[in-house]
C-alpha atoms as a PDB file:
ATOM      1  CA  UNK A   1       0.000   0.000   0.000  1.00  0.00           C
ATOM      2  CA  UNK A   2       1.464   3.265  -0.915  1.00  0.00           C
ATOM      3  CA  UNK A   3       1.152   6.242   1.081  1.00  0.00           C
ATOM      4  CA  UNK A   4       2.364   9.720   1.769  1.00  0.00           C
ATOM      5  CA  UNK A   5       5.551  10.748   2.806  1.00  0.00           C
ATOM      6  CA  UNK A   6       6.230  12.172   5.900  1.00  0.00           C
ATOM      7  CA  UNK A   7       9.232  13.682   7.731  1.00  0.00           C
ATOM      8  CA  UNK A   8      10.415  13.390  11.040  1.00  0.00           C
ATOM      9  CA  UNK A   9      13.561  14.105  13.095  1.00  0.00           C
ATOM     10  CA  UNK A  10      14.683  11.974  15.458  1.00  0.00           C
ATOM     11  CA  UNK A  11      17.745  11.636  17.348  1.00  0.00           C
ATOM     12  CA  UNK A  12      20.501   9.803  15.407  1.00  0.00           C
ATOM     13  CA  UNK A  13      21.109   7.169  18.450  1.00  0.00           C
ATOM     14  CA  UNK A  14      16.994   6.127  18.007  1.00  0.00           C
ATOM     15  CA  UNK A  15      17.629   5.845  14.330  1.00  0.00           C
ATOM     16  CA  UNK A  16      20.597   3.662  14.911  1.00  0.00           C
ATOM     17  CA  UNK A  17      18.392   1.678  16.857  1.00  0.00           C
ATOM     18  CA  UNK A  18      15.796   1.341  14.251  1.00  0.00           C
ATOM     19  CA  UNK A  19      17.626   0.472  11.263  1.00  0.00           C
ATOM     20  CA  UNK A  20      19.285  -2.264  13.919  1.00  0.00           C
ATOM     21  CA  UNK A  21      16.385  -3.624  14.635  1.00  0.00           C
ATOM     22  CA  UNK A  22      15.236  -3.539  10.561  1.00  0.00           C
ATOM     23  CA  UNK A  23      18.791  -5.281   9.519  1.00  0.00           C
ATOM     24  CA  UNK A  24      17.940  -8.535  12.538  1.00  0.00           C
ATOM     25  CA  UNK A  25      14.396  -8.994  11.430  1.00  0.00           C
ATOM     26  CA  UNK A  26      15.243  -8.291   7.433  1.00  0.00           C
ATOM     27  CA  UNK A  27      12.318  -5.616   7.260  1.00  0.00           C
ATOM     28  CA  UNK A  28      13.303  -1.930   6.070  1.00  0.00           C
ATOM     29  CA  UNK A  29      13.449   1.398   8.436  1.00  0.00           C
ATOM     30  CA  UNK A  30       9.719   2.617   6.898  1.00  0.00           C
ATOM     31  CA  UNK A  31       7.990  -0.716   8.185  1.00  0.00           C
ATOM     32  CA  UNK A  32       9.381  -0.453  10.980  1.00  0.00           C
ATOM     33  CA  UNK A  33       8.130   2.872  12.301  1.00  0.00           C
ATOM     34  CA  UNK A  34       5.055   2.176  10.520  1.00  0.00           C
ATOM     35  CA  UNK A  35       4.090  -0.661  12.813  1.00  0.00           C
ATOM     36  CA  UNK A  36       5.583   1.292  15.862  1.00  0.00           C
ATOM     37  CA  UNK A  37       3.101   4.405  14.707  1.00  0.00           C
ATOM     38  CA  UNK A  38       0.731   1.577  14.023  1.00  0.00           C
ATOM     39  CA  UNK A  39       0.735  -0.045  17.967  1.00  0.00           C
ATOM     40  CA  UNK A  40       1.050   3.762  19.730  1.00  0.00           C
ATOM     41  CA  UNK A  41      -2.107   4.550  17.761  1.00  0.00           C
ATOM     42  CA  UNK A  42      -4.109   1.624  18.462  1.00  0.00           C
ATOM     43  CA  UNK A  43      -2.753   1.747  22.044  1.00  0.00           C
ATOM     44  CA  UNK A  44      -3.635   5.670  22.615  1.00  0.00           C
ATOM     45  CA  UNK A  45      -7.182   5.135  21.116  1.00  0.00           C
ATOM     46  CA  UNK A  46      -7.921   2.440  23.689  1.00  0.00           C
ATOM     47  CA  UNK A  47      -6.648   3.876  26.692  1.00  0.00           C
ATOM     48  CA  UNK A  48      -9.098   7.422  25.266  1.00  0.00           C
ATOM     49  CA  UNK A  49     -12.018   5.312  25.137  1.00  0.00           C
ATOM     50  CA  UNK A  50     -11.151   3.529  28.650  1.00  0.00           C
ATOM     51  CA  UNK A  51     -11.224   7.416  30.000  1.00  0.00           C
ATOM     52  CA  UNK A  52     -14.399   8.160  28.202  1.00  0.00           C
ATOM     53  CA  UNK A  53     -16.114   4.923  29.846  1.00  0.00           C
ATOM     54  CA  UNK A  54     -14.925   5.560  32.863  1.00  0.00           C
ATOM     55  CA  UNK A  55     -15.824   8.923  32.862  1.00  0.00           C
ATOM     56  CA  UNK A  56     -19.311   7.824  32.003  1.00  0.00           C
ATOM     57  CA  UNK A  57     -19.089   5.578  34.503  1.00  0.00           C
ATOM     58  CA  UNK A  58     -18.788   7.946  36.795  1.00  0.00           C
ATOM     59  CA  UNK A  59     -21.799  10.312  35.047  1.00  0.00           C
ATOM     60  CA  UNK A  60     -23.851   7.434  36.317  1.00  0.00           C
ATOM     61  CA  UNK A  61     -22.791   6.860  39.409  1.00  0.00           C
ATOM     62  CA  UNK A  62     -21.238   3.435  39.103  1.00  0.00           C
ATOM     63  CA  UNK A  63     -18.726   4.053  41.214  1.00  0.00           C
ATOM     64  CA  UNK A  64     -17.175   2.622  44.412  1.00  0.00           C
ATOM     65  CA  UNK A  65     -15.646   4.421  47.240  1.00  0.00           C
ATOM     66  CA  UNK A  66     -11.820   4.110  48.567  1.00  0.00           C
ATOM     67  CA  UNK A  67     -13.045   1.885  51.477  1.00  0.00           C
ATOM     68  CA  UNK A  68     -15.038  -0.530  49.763  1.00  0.00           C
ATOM     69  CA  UNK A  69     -12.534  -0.557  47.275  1.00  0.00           C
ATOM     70  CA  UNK A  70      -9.806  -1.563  50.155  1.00  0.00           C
ATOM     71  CA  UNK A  71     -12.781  -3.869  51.851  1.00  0.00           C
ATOM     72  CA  UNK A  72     -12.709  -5.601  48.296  1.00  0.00           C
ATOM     73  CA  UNK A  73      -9.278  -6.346  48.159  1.00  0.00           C
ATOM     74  CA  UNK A  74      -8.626  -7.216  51.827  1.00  0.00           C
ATOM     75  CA  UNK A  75     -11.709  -9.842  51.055  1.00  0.00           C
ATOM     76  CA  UNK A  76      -9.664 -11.316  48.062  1.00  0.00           C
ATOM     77  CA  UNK A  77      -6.372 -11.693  50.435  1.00  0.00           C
ATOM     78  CA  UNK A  78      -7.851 -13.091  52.734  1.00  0.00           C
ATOM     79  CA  UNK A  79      -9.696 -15.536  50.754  1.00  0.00           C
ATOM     80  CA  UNK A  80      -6.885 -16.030  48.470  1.00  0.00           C
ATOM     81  CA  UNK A  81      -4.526 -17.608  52.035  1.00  0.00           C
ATOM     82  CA  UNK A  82      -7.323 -20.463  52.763  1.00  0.00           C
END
């Protein structure tokens, strides 16, 4: 798939890296930062949309306070040494 060409600059040490990386996997420099852009996309628009939920969580008061939070937990510990 073509696509556009972009610049970037980048410190020559990271670059070192990357074309390191594309010589012990045999893939070239451009795939390589394309499937790094690729994973910090997906990765950014996940943890957004785990904000918004939570944030609409919170719109609708599903929430629980720090002490039944802690109550939780203690419960699991203690269940989790029988």
């Amino acid at each position: 798939m073509a696509g556009k060409v972009a610049s970037v600059r980048m410190e020559e040490k990271k670059l070192e890296r990357i074309d390191e990386l594309a010589k012990a996997t045999n893939r070239s420099r451009g795939w390589l930062i394309n499937q790094a852009v690729d994973r910090y996309l997906e990765y950014e628009e996940w943890y957004l949309k785990a904000i918004e939920a939570g944030m609409e969580d919170v719109k609708a008061g599903r929430t629980i306070s720090h002490e039944g939070l802690k109550k939780d937990w203690e419960n699991k510990l203690e269940r989790s040494m029988d």
